[in-house]
Protein backbone atom coordinates (compact mmCIF):
# COMPACT_ATOMS: atom_id res chain seq x y z
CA UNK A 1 3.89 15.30 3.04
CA UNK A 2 0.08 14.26 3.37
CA UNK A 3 -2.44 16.95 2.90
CA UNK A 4 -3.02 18.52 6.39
CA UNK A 5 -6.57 18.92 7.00
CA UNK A 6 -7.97 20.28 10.20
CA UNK A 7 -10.00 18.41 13.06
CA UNK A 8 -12.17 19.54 15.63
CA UNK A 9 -12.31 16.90 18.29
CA UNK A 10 -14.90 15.71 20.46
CA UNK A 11 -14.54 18.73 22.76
CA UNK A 12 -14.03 20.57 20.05
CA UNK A 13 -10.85 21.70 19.90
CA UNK A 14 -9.85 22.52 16.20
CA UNK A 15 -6.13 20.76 15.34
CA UNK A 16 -4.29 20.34 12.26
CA UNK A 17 -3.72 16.34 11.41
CA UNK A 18 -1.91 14.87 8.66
CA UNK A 19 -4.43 12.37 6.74
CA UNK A 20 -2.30 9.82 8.41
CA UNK A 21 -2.94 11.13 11.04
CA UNK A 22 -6.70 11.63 10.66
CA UNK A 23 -6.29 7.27 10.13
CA UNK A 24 -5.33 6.78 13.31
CA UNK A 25 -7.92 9.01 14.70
CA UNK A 26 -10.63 7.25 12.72
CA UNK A 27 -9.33 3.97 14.40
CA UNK A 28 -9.37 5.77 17.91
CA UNK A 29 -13.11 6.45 16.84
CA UNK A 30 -14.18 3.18 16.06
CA UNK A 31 -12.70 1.71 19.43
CA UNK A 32 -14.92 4.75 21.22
CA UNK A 33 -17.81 2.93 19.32
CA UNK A 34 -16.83 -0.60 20.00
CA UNK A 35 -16.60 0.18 23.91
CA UNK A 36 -19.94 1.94 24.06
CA UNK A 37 -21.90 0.28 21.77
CA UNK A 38 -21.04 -3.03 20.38
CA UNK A 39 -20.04 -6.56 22.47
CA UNK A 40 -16.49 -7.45 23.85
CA UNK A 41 -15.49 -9.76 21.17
CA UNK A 42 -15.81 -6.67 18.75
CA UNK A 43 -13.45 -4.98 21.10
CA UNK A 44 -11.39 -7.75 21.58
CA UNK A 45 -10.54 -7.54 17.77
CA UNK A 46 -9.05 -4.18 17.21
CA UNK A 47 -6.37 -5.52 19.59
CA UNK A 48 -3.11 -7.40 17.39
CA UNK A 49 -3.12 -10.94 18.78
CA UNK A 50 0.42 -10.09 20.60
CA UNK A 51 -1.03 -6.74 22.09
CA UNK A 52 -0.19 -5.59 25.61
CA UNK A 53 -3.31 -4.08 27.04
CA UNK A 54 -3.12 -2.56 30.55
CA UNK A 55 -7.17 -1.52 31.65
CA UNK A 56 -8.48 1.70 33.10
CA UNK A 57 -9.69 -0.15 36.03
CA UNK A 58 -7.41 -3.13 36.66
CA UNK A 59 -4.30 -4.10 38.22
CA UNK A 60 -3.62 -6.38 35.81
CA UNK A 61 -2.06 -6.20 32.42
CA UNK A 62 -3.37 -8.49 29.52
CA UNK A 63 -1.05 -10.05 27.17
CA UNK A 64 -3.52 -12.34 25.23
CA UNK A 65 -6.57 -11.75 23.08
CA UNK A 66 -8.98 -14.03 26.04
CA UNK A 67 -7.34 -12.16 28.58
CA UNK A 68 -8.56 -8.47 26.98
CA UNK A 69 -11.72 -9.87 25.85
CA UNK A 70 -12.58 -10.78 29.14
CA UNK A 71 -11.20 -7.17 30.46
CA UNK A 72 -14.02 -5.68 28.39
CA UNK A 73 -16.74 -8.12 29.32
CA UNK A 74 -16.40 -6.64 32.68
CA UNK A 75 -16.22 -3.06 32.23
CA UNK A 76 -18.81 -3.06 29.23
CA UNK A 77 -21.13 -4.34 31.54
CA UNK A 78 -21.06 -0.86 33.26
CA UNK A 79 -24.44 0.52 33.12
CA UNK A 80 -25.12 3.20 30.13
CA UNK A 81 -21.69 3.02 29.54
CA UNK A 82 -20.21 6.56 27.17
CA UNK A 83 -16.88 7.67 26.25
CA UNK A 84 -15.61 10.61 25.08
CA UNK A 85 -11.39 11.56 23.96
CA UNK A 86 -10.12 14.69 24.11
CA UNK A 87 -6.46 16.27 23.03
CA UNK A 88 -5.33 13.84 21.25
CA UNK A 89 -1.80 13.54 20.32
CA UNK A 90 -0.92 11.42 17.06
CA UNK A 91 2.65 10.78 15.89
CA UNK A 92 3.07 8.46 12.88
CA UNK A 93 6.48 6.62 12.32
CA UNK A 94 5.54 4.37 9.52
CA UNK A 95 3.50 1.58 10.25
CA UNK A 96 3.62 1.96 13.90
CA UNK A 97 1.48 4.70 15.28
CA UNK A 98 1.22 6.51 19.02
CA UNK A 99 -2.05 8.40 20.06
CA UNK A 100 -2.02 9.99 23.69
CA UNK A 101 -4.46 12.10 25.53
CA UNK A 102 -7.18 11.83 27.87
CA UNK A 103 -10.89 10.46 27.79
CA UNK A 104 -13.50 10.15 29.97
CA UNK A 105 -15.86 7.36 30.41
CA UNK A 106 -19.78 7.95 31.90
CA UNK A 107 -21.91 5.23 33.67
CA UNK A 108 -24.43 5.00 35.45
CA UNK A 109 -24.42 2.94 39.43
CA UNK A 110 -27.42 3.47 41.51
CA UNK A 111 -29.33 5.85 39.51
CA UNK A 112 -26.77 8.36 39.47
CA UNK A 113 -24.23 9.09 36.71
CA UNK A 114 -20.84 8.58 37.14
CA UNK A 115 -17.36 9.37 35.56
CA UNK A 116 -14.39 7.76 35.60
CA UNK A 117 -11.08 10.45 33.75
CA UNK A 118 -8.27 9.10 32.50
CA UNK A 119 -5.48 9.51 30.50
CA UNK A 120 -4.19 6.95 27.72
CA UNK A 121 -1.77 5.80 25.31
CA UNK A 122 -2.41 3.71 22.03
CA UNK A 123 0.51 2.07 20.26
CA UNK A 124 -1.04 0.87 16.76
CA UNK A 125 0.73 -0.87 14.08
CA UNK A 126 -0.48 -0.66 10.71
CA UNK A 127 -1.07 -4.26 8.90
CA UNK A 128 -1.23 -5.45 5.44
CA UNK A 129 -4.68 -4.77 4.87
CA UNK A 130 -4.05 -1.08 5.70
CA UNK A 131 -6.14 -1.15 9.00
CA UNK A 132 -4.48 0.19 12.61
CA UNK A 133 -4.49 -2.62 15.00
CA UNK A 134 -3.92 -1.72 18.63
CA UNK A 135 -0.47 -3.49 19.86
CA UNK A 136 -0.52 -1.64 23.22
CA UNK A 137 -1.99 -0.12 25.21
CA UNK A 138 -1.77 1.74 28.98
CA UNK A 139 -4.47 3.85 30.37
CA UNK A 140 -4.73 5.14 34.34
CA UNK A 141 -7.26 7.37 36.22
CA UNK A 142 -6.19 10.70 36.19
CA UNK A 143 -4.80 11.26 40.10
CA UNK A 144 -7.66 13.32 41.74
CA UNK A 145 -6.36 17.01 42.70
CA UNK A 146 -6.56 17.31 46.30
């Protein structure tokens, strides 16, 4: 068993992760980054070519690397765009990873910040050259409590 090794997330919430684990989380990081501060094209990469990808705020799925890149041209263009994930929960079967939880992404429309909560699961598969490469993924609003 991999050294266990504990992580406080970005709400900080302390958890014990496996270091294989703590890979898929570092992956989960750098597509945080990638959404809120590079271009879609970086995005568009952490994806496996054969990913499934459906968007926070579409009704359509993507099943092609065009089809996701565009996907992220739109919502990057979101003014002052942020993200933030929060209770993360990482299984590891091999090569194939699952992280679910929630995160929260901040804009800004009209001068006024917004927020749009949602809840999300990663499927990554582990390639050759060690790296996690996204090979689904499904994220929704979170249903507003009324």
């Amino acid at each position: 068993m991999a050294k266990t090794d504990v992580l406080i997330d970005q709400k900080g919430v302390s958890r014990q992760f496996t270091e294989e684990q703590q890979s898929v989380l570092k992956a989960m990081d750098k597509w945080i980054e990638a959404v809120t501060t590079t271009d879609p094209e970086t995005v568009a990469k952490l994806y496996a070519k054969d990913a499934v990808f459906w968007g926070t705020v579409s009704p359509f799925v993507r099943t092609t690397p065009e089809g996701t890149k565009n996907y992220f041209e739109h919502f990057m263009g979101l003014e002052k765009l942020n993200a933030i994930y929060y209770k993360p929960m990482v299984r590891v079967y091999g090569d194939i990873a699952v992280n679910s939880g929630y995160y929260t992404f901040y804009y800004e429309k009209d001068g006024k910040m917004m927020s749009i909560p949602a809840r999300y699961t990663f499927v990554y598969r582990k390639d050759g050259d060690g790296e996690w490469y996204i090979i689904d993924h499904h994220s929704s609003a979170v249903p507003r409590n009324e």
